[in-house]
C-alpha atoms as a PDB file:
ATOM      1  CA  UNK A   1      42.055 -41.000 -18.475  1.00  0.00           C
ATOM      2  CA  UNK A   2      39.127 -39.270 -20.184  1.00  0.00           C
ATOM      3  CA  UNK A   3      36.112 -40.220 -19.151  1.00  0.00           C
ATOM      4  CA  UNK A   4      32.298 -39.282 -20.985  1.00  0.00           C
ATOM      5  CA  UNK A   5      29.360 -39.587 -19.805  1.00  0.00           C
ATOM      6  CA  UNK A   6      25.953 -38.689 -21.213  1.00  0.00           C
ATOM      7  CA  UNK A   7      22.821 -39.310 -19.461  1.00  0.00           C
ATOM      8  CA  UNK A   8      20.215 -39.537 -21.822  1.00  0.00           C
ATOM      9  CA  UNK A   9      17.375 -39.206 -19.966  1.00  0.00           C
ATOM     10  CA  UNK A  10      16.686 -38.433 -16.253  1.00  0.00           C
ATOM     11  CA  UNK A  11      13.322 -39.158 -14.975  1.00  0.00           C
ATOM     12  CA  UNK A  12      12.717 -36.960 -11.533  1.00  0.00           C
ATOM     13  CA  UNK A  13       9.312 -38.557 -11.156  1.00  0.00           C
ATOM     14  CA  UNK A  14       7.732 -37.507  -7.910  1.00  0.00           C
ATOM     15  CA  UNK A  15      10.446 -35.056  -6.879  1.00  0.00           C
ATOM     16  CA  UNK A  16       9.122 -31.479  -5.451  1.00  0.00           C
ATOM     17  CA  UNK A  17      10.514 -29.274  -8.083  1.00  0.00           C
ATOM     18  CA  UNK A  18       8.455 -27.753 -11.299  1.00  0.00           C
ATOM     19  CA  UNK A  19       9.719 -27.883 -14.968  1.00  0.00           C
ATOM     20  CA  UNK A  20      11.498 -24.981 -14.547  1.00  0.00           C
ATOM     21  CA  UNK A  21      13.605 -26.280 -12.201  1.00  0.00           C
ATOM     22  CA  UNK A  22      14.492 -29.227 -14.334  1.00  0.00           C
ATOM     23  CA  UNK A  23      17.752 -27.676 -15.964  1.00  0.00           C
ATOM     24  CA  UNK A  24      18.485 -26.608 -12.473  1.00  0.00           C
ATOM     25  CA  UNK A  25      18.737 -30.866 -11.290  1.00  0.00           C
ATOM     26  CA  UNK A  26      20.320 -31.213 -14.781  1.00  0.00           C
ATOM     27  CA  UNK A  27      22.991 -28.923 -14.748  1.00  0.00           C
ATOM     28  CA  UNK A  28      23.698 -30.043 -10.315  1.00  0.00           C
ATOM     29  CA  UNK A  29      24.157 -33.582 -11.593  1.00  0.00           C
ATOM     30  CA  UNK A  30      26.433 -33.060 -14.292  1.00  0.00           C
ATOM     31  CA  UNK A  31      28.629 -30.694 -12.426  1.00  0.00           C
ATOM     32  CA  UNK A  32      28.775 -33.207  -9.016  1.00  0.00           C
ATOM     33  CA  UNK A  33      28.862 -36.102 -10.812  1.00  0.00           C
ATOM     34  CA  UNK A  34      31.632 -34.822 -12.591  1.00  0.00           C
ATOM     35  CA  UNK A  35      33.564 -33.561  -9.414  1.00  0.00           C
ATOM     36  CA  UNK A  36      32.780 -37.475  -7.919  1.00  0.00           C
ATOM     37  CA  UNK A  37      34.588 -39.093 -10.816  1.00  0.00           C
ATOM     38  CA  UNK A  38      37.606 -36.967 -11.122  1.00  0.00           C
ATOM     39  CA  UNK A  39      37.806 -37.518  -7.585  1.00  0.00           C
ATOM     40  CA  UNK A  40      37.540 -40.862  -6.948  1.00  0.00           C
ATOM     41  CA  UNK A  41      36.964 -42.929 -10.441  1.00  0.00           C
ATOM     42  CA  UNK A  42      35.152 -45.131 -11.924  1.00  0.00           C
ATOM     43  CA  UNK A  43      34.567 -48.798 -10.577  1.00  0.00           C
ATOM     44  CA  UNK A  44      36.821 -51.351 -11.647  1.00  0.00           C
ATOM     45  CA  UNK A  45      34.213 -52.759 -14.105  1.00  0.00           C
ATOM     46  CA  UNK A  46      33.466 -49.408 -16.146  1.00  0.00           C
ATOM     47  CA  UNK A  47      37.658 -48.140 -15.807  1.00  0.00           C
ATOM     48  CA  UNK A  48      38.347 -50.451 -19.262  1.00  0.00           C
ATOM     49  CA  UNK A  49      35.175 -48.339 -21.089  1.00  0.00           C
ATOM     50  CA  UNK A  50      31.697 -49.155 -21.884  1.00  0.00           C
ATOM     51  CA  UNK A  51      28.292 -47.999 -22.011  1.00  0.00           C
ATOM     52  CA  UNK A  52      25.536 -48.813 -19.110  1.00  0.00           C
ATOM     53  CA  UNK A  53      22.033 -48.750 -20.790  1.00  0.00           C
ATOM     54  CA  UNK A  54      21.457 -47.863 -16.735  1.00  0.00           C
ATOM     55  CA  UNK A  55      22.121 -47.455 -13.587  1.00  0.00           C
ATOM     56  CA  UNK A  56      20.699 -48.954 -10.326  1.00  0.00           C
ATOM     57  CA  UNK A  57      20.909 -45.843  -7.834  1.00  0.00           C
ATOM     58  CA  UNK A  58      19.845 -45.820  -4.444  1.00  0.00           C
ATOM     59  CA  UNK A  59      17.214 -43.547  -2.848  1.00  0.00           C
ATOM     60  CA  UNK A  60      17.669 -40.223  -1.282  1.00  0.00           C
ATOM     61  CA  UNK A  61      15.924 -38.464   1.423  1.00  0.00           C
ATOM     62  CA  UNK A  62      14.762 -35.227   0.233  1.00  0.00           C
ATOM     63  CA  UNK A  63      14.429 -32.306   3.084  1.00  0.00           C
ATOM     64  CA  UNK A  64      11.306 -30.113   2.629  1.00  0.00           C
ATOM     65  CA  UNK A  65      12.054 -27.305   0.872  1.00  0.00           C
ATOM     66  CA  UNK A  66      15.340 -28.297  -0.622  1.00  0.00           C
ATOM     67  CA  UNK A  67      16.632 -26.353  -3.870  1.00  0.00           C
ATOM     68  CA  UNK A  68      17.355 -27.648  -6.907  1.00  0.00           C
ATOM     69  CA  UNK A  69      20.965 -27.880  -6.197  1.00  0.00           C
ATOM     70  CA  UNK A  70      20.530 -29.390  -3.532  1.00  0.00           C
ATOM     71  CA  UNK A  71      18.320 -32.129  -5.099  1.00  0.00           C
ATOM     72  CA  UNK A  72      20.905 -32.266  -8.149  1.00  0.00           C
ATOM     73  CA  UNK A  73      23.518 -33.216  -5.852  1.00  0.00           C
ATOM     74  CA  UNK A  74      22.086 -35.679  -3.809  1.00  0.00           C
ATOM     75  CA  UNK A  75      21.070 -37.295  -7.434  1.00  0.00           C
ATOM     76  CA  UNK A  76      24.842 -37.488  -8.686  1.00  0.00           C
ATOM     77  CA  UNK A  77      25.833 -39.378  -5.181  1.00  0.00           C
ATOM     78  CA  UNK A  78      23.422 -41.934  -5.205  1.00  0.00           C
ATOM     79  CA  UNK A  79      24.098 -42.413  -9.314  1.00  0.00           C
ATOM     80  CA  UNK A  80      27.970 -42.621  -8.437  1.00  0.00           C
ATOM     81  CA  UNK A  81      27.353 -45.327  -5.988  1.00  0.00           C
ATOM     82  CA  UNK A  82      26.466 -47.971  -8.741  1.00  0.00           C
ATOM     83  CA  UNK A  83      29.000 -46.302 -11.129  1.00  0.00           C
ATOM     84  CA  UNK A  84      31.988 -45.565  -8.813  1.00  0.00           C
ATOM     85  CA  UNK A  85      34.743 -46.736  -6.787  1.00  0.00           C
END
């Protein structure tokens, strides 16, 4: 199964990280989200194809002084909770 995804746009409203660190979160994402799905799929809904316009994600808790890695990560997991298994 091949699966693509392509987040359009990522809003990171009233995180604690500057525009510089923006391809930081990007690049976290991609690369954990990625790593969640090959892992443990898609839901049951999404595993026949589609395209979500978006996703309902739940919040995270953000530690002071987390990186951007660290933010990028916690991102993916709460974005694979409304997309995955």
């Amino acid at each position: 199964m091949n699966i693509k995804i392509h987040i359009e746009r990522l809003v990171l409203d009233g995180l604690p990280i500057t525009r510089a660190h923006g391809p930081a979160v990007q690049q976290a994402v991609e690369a954990e989200l990625t790593r969640l799905l090959a892992d443990g799929g898609l839901s049951q809904d999404l595993s026949g194809g589609g395209a979500m316009p978006s996703v309902t994600a739940r919040g995270i808790q953000l530690k002071h002084g987390g990186d951007s890695g660290a933010i990028g990560r916690q991102i993916a997991h709460s974005v694979y909770g409304g997309i995955g298994k």
